[in-house]
C-alpha atoms as a PDB file:
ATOM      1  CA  UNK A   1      75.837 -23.291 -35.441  1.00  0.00           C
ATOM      2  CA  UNK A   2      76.936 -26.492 -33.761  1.00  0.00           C
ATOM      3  CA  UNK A   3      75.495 -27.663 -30.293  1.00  0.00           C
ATOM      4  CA  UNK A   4      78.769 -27.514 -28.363  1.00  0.00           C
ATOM      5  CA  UNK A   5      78.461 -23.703 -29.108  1.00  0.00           C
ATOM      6  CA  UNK A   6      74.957 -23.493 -27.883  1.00  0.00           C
ATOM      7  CA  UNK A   7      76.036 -25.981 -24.908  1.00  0.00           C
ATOM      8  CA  UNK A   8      79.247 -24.036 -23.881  1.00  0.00           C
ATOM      9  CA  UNK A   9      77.121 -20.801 -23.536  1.00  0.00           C
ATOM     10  CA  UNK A  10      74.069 -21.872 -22.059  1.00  0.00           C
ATOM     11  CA  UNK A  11      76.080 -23.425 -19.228  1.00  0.00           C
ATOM     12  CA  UNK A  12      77.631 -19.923 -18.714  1.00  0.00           C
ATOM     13  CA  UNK A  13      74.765 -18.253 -18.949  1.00  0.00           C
ATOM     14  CA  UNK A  14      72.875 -21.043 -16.320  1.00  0.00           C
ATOM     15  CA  UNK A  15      75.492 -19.925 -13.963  1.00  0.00           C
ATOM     16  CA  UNK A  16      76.040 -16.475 -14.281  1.00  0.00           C
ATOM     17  CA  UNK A  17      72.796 -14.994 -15.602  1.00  0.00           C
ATOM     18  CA  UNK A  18      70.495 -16.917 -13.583  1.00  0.00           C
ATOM     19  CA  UNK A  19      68.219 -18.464 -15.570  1.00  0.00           C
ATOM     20  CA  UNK A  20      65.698 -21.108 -14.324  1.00  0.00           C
ATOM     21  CA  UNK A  21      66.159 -24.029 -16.055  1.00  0.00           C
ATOM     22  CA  UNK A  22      68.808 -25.042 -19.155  1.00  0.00           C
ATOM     23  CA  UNK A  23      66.021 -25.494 -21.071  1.00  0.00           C
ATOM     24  CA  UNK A  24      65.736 -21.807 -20.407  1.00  0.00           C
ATOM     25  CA  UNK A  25      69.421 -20.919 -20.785  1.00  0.00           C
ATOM     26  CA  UNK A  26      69.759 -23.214 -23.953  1.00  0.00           C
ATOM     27  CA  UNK A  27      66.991 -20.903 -25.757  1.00  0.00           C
ATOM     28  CA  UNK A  28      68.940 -17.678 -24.894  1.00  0.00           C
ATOM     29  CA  UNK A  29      72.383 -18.977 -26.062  1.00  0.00           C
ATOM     30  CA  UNK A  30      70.753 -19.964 -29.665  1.00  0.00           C
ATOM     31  CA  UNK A  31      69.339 -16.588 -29.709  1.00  0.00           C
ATOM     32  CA  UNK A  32      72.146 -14.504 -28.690  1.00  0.00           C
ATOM     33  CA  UNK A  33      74.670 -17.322 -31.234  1.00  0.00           C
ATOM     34  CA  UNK A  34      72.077 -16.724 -34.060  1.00  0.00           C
ATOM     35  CA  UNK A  35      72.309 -13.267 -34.083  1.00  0.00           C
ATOM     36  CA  UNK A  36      76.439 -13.457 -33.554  1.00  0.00           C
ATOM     37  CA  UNK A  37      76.504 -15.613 -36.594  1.00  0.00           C
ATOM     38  CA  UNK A  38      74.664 -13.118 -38.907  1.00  0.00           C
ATOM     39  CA  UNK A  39      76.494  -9.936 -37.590  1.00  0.00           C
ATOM     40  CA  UNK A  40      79.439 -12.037 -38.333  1.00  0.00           C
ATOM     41  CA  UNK A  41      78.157 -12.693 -42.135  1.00  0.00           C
ATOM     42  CA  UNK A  42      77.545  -9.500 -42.798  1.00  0.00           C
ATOM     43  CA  UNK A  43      79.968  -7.778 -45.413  1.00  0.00           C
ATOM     44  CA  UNK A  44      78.975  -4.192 -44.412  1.00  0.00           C
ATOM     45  CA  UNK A  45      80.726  -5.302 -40.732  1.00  0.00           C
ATOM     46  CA  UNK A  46      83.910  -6.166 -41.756  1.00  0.00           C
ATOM     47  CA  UNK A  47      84.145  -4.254 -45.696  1.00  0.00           C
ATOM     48  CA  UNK A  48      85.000  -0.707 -44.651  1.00  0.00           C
ATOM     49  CA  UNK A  49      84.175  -0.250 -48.661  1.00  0.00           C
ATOM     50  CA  UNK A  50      80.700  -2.143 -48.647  1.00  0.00           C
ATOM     51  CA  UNK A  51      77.742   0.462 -50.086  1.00  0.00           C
ATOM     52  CA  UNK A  52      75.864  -0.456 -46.327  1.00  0.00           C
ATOM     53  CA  UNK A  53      78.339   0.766 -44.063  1.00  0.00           C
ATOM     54  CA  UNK A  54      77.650   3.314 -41.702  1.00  0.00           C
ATOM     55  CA  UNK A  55      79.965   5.661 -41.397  1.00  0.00           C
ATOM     56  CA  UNK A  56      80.110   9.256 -38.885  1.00  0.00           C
ATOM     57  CA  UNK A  57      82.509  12.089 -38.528  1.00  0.00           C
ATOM     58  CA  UNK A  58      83.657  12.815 -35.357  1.00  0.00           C
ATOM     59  CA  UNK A  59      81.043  15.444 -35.430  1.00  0.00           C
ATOM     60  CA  UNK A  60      78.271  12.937 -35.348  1.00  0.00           C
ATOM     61  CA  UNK A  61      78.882  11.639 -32.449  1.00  0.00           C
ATOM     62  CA  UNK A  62      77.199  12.166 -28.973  1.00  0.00           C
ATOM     63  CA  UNK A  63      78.607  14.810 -27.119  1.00  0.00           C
ATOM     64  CA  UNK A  64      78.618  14.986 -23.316  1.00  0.00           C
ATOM     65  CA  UNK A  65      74.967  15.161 -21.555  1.00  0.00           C
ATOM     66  CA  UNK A  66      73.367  14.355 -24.897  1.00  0.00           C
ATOM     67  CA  UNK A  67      73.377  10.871 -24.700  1.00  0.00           C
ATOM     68  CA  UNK A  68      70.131  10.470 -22.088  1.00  0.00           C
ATOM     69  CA  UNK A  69      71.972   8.512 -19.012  1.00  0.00           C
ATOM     70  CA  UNK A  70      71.952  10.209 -16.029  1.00  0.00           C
ATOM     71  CA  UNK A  71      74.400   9.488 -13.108  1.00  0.00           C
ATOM     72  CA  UNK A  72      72.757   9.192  -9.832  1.00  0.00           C
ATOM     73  CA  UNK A  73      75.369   9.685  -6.384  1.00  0.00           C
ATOM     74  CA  UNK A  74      74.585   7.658  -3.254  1.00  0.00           C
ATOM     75  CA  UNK A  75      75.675   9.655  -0.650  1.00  0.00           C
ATOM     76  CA  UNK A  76      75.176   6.565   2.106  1.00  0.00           C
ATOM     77  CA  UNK A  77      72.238   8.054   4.037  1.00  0.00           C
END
């Protein structure tokens, strides 16, 4: 991971996220690159034939109201 990557994001993140300090936002961007990097390197992510892929059926998936969110209406009053 170079340090123009980390750089690059923590100044986005400084200025859109609101962190504190760059100190701050510098920590976050390694984390967030780190874990990038190893979702990246993982052959179950991009081998659709790799033994650790997940895979569902359509009928696996969450079906309306099941999937615990709740939309709330503000009505202005």
């Amino acid at each position: 991971m170079s340090d123009e990557r980390i750089e690059k994001l923590a100044a986005k993140l400084l200025r859109e996220n609101g962190f504190e300090s760059m100190d701050q936002a510098r920590a976050a961007a390694r984390a967030m690159l780190e874990e990038s990097d190893e979702r990246t390197a993982d052959p179950a992510a991009h081998d659709h034939e790799h033994e650790e892929k997940i895979r569902r059926t359509s009928g696996e998936t969450a079906s309306t109201g099941e999937s615990g969110v709740s939309r709330r209406v503000f009505d202005g009053d």
